[in-house]
Protein backbone atom coordinates (compact mmCIF):
# COMPACT_ATOMS: atom_id res chain seq x y z
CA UNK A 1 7.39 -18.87 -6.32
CA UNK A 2 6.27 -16.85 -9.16
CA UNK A 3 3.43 -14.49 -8.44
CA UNK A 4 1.14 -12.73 -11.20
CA UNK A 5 -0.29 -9.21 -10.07
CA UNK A 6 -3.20 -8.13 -12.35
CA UNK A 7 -5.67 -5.00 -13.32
CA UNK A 8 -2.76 -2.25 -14.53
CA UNK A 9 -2.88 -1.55 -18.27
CA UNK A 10 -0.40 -2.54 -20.42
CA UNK A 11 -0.66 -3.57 -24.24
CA UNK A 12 2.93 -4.89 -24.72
CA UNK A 13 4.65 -0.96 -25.97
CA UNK A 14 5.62 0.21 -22.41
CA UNK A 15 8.67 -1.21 -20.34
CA UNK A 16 7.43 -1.15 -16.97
CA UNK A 17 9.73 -1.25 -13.64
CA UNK A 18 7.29 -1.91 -10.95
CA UNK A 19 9.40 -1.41 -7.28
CA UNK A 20 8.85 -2.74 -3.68
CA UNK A 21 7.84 -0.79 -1.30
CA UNK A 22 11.05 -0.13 1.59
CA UNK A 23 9.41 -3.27 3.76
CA UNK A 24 8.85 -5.24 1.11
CA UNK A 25 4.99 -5.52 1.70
CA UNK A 26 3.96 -4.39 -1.19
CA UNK A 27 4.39 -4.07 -5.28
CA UNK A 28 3.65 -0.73 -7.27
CA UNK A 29 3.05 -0.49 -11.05
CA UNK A 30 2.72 2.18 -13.54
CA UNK A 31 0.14 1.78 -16.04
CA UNK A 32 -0.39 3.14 -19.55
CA UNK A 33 -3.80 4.52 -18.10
CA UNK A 34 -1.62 7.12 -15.99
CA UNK A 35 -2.10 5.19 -12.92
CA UNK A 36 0.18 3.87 -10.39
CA UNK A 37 -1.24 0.71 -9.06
CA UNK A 38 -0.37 -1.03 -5.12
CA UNK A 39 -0.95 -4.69 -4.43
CA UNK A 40 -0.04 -6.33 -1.65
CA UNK A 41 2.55 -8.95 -2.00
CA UNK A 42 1.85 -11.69 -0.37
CA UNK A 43 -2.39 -11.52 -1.03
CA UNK A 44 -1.41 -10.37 -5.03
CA UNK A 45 -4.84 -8.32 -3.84
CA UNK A 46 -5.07 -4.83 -5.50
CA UNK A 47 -5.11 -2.17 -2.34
CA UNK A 48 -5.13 1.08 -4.13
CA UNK A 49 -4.55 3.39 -7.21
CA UNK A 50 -2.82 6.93 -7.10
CA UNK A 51 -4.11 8.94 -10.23
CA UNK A 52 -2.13 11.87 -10.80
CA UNK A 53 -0.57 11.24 -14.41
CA UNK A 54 -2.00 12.47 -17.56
CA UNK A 55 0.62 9.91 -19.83
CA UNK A 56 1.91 6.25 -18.88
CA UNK A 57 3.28 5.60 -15.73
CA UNK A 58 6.96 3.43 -16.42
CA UNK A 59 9.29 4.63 -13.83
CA UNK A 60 8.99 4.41 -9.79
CA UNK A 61 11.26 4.78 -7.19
CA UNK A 62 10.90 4.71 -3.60
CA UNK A 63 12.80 7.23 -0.56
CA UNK A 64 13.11 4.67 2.18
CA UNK A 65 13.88 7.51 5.09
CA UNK A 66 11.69 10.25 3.79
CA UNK A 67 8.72 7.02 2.86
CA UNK A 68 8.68 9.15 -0.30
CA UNK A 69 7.17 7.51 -4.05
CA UNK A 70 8.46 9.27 -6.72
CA UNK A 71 6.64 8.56 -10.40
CA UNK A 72 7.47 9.66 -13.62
CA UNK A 73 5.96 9.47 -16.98
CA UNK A 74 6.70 13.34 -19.07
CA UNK A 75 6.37 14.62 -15.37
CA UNK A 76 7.80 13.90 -11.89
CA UNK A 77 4.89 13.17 -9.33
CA UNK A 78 5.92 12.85 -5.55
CA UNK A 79 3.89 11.18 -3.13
CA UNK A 80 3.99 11.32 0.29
CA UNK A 81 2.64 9.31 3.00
CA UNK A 82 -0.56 11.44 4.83
């Protein structure tokens, strides 16, 4: 099963490395619009958007026992759950 997740922006330049989130739920994207974007897996439905880069988002990473997101385009952004 192949499944298409849609409404990040990319025009071909940036390598993206979208992650799963530690239950496998959901998928996260960076986006050349500075935005990491959440869908959930299963649905391919977009759920949210964390703005808090100025440049593209290509790199995430996820902290399983501290359910820590750490995002990275010229600058390191951690996100923790509220």
């Amino acid at each position: 099963h192949v499944a298409t997740y849609s409404g990040h922006s990319n025009d071909g330049t940036l390598e993206l490395e979208p992650c799963f989130t530690p239950d496998a739920k959901f998928v996260l994207s960076g986006s050349e619009d500075g935005v990491v974007h959440v869908w959930e897996k299963l649905s391919g439905r977009l759920i949210a958007t964390l703005d808090g880069h100025a440049l593209d988002v290509s790199v995430l990473q996820f902290n399983p026992v501290y359910l820590m997101l750490a995002t990275a385009c010229q600058n390191v952004v951690l996100w923790l759950k509220p």
